[in-house]
PDB file of N, CA and C in Angstrom:
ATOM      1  N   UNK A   1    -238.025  -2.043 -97.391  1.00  0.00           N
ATOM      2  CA  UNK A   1    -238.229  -2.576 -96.068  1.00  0.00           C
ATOM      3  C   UNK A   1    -237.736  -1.568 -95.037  1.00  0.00           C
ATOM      4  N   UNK A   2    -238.450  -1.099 -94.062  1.00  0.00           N
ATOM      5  CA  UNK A   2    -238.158  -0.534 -92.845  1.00  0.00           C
ATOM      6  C   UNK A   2    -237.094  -1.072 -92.223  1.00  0.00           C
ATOM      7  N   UNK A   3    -236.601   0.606 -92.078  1.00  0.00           N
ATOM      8  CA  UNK A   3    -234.899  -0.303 -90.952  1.00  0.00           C
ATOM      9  C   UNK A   3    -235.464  -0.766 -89.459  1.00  0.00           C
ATOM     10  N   UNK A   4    -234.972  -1.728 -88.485  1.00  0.00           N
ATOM     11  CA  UNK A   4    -235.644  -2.288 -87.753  1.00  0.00           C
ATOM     12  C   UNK A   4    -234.886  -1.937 -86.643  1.00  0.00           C
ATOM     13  N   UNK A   5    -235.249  -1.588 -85.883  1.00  0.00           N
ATOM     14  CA  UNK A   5    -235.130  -0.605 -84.517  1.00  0.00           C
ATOM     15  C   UNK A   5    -234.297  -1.458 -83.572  1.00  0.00           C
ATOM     16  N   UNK A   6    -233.410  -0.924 -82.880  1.00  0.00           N
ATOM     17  CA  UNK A   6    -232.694  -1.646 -81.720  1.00  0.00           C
ATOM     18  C   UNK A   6    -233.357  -1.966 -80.536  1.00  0.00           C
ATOM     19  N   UNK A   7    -233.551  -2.180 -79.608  1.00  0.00           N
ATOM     20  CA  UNK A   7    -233.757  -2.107 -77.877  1.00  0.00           C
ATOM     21  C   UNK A   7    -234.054  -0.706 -77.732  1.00  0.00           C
ATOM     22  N   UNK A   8    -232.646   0.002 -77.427  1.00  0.00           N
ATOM     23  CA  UNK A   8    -231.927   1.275 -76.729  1.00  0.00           C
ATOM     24  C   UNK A   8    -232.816   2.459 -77.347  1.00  0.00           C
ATOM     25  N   UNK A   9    -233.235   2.289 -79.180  1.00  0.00           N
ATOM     26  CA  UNK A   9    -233.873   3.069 -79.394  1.00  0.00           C
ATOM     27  C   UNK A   9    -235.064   3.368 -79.167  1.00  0.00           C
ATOM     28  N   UNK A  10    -235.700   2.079 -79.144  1.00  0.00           N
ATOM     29  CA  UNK A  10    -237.551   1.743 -78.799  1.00  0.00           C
ATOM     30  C   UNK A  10    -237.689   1.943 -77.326  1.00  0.00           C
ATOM     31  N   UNK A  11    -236.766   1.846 -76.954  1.00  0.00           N
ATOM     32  CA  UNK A  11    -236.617   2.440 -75.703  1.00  0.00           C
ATOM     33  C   UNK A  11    -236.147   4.141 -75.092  1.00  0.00           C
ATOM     34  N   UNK A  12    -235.334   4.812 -75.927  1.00  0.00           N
ATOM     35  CA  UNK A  12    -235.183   6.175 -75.933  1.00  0.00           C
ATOM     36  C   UNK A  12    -236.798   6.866 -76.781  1.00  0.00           C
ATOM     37  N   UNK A  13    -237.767   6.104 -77.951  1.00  0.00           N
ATOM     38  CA  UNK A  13    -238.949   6.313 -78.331  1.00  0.00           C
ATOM     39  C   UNK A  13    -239.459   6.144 -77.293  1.00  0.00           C
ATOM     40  N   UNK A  14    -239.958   5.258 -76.425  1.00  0.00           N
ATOM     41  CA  UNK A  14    -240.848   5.346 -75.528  1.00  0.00           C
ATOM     42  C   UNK A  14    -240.753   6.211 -74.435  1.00  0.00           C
ATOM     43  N   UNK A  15    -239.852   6.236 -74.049  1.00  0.00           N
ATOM     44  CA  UNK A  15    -239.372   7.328 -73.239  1.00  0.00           C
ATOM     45  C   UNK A  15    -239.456   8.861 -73.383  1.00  0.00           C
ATOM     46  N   UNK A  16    -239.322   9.341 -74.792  1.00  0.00           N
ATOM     47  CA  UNK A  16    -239.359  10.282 -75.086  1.00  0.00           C
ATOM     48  C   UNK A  16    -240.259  11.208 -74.602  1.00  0.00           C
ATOM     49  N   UNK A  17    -239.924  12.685 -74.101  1.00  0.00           N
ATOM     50  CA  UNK A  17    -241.140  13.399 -74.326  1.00  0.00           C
ATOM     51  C   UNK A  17    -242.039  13.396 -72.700  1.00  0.00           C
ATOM     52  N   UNK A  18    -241.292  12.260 -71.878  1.00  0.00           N
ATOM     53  CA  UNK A  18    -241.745  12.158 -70.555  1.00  0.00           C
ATOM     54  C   UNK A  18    -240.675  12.047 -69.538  1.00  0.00           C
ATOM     55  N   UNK A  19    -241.058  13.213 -68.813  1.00  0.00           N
ATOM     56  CA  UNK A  19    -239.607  13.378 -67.622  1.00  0.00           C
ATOM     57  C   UNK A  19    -239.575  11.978 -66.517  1.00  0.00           C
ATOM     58  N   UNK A  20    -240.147  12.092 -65.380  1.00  0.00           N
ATOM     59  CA  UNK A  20    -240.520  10.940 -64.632  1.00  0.00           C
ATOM     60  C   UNK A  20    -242.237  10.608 -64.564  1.00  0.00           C
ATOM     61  N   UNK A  21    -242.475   9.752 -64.679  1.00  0.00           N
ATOM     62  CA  UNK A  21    -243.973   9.518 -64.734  1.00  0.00           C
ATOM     63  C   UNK A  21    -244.429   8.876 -63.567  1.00  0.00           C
ATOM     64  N   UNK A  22    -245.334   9.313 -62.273  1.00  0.00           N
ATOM     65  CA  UNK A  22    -245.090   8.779 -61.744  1.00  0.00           C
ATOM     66  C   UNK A  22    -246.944   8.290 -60.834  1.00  0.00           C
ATOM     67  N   UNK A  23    -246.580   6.718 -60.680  1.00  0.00           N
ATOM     68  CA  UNK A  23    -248.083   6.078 -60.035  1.00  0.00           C
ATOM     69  C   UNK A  23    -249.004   6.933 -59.506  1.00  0.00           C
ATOM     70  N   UNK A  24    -250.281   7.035 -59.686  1.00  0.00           N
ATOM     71  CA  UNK A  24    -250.934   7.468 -58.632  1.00  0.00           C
ATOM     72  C   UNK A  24    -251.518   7.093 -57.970  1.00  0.00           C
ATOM     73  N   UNK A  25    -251.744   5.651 -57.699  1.00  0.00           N
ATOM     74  CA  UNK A  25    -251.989   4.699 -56.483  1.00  0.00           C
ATOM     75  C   UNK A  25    -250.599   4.403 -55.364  1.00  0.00           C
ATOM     76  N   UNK A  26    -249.331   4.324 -56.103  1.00  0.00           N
ATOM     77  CA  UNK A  26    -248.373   3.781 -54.667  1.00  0.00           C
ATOM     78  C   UNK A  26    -247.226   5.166 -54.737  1.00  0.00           C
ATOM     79  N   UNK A  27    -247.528   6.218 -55.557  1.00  0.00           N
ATOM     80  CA  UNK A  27    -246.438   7.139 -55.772  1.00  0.00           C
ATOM     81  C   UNK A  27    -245.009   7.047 -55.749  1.00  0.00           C
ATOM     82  N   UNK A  28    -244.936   6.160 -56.823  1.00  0.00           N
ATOM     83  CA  UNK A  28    -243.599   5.519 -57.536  1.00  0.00           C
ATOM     84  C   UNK A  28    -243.079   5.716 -58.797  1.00  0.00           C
ATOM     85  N   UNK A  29    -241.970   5.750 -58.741  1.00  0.00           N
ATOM     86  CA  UNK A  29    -241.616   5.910 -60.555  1.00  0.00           C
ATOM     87  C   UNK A  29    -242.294   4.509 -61.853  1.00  0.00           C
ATOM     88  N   UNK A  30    -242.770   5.407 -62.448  1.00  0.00           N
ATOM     89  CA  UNK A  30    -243.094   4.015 -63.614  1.00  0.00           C
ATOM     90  C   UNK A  30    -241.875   3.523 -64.222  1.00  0.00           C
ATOM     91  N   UNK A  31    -241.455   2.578 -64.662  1.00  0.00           N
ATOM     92  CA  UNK A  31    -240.285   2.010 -65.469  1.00  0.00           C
ATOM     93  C   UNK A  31    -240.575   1.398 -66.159  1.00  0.00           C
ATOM     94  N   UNK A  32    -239.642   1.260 -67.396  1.00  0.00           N
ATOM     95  CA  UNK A  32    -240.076   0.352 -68.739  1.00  0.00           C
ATOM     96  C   UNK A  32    -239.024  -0.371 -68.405  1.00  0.00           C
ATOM     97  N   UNK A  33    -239.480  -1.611 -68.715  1.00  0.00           N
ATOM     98  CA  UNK A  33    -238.536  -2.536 -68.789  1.00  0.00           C
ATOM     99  C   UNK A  33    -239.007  -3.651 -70.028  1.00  0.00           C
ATOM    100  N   UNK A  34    -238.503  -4.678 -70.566  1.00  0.00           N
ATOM    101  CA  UNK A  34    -238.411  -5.267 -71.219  1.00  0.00           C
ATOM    102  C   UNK A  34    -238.554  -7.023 -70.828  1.00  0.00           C
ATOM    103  N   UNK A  35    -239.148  -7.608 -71.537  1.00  0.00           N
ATOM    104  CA  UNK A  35    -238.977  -9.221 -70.492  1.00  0.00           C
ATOM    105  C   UNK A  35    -239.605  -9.831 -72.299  1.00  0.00           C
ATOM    106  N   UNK A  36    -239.486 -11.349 -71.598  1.00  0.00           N
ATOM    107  CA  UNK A  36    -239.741 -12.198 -72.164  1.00  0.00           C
ATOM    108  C   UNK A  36    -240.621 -13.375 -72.096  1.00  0.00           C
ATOM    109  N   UNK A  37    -241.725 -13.144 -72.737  1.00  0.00           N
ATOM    110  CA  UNK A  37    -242.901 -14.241 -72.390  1.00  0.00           C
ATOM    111  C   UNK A  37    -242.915 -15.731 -73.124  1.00  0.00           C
ATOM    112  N   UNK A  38    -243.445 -16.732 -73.008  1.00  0.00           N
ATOM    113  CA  UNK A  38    -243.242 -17.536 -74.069  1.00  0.00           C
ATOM    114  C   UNK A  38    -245.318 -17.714 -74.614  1.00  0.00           C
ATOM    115  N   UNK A  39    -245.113 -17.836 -75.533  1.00  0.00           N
ATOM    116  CA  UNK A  39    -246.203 -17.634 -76.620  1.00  0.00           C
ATOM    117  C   UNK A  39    -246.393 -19.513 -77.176  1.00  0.00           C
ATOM    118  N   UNK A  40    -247.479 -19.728 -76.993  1.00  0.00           N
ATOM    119  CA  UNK A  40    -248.010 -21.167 -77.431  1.00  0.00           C
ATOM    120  C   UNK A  40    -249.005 -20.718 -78.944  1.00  0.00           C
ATOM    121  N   UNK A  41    -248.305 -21.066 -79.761  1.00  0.00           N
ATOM    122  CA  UNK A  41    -248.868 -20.793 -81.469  1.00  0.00           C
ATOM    123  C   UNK A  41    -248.478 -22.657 -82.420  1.00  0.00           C
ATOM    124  N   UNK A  42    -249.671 -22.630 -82.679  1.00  0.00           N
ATOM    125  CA  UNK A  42    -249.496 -23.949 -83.809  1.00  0.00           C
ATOM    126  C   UNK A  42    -249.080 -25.311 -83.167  1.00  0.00           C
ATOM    127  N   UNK A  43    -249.000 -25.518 -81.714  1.00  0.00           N
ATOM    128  CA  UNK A  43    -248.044 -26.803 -81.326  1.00  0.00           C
ATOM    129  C   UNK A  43    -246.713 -26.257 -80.824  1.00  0.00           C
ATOM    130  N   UNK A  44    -246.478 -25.229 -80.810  1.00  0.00           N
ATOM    131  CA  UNK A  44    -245.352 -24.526 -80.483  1.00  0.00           C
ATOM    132  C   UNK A  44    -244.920 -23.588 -80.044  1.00  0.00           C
ATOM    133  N   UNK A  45    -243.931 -23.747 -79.228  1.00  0.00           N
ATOM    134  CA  UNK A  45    -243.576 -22.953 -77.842  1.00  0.00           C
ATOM    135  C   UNK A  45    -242.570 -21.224 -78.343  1.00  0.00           C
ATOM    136  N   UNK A  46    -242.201 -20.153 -78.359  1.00  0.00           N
ATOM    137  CA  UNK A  46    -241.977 -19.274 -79.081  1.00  0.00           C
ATOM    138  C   UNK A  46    -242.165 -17.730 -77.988  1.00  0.00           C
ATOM    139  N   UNK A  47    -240.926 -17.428 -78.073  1.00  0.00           N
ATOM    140  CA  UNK A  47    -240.515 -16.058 -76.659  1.00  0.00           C
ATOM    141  C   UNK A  47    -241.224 -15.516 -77.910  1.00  0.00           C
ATOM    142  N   UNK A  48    -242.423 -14.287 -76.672  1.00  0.00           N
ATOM    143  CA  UNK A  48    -242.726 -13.283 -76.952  1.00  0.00           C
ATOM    144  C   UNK A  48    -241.832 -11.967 -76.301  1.00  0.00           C
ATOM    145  N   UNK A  49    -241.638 -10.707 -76.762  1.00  0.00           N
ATOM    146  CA  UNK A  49    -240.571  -9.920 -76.055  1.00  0.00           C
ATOM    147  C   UNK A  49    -241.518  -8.769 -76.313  1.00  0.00           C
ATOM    148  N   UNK A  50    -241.522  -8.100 -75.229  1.00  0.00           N
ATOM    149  CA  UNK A  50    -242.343  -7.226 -74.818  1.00  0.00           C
ATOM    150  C   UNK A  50    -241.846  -5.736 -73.980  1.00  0.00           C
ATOM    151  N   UNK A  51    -242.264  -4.954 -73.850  1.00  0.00           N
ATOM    152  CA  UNK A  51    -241.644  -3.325 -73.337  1.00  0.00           C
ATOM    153  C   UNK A  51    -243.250  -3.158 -72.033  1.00  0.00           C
ATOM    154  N   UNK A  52    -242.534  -3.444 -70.850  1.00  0.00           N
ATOM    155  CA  UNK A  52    -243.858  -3.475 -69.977  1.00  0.00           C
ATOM    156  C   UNK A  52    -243.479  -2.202 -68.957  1.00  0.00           C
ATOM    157  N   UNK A  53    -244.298  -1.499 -68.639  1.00  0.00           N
ATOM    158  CA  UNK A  53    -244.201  -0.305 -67.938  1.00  0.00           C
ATOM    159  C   UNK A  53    -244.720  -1.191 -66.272  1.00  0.00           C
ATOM    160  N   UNK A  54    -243.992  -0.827 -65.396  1.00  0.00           N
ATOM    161  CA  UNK A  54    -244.111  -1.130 -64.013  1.00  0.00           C
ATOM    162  C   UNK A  54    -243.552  -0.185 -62.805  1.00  0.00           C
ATOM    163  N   UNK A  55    -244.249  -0.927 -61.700  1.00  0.00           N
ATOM    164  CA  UNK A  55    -244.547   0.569 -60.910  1.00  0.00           C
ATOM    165  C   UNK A  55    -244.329  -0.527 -59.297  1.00  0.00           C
ATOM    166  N   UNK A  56    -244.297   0.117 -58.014  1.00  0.00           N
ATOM    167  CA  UNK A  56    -244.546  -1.043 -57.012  1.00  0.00           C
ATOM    168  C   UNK A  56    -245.782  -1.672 -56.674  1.00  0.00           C
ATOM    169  N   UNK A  57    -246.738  -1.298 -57.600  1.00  0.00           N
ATOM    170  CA  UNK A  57    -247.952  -1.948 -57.711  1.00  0.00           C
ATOM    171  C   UNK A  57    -248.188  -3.284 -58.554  1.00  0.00           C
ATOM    172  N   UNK A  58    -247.547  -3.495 -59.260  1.00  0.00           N
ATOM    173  CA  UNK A  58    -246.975  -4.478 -60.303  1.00  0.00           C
ATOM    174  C   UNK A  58    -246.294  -5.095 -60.388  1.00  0.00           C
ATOM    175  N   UNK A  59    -245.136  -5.139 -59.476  1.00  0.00           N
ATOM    176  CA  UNK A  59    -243.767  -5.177 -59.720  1.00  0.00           C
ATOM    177  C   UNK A  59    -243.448  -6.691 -59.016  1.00  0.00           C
ATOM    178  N   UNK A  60    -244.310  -7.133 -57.936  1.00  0.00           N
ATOM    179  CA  UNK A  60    -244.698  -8.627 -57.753  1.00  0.00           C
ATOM    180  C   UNK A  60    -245.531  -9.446 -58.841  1.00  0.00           C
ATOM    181  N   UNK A  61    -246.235  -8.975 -59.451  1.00  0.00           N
ATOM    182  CA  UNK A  61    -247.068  -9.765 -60.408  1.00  0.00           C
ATOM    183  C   UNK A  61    -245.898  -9.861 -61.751  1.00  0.00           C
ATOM    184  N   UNK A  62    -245.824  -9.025 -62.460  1.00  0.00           N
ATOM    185  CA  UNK A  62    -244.662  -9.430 -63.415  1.00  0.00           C
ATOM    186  C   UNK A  62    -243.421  -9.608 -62.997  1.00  0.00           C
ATOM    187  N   UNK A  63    -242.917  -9.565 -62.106  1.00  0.00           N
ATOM    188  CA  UNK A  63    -240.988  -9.801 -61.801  1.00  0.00           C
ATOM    189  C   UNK A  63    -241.361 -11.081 -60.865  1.00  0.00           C
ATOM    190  N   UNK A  64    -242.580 -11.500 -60.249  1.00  0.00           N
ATOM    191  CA  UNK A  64    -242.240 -12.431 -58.973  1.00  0.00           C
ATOM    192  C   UNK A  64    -242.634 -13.829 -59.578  1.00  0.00           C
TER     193      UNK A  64
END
């Protein structure tokens, strides 16, 4: 079985390899951040957790 990855690391992976990345519609830094959705499966309610890249173009639609 695969060892199973922390936060900090899937997060130093995604990151990797890219200095600042930045919008080219509002010329902003992109950011990863992390959140929590809830997922409707079988009759039942269940957090999805997710690594979402956002920008000030976005940043009302997922944070608001």
């Amino acid at each position: 079985m695969a060892k199973l990855k922390t936060f900090a690391a899937k997060l130093a992976h995604a990151t990797s390899g890219e200095k600042k990345v930045i919008c080219p519609i509002c010329n902003s830094e992109i950011q990863i951040i992390r959140i929590i959705r809830n997922k409707h499966k079988d009759g039942k309610w269940a957090p999805k957790r997710e690594l979402v890249k956002i920008c000030k173009c976005n940043e009302n639609e997922i944070l608001g």
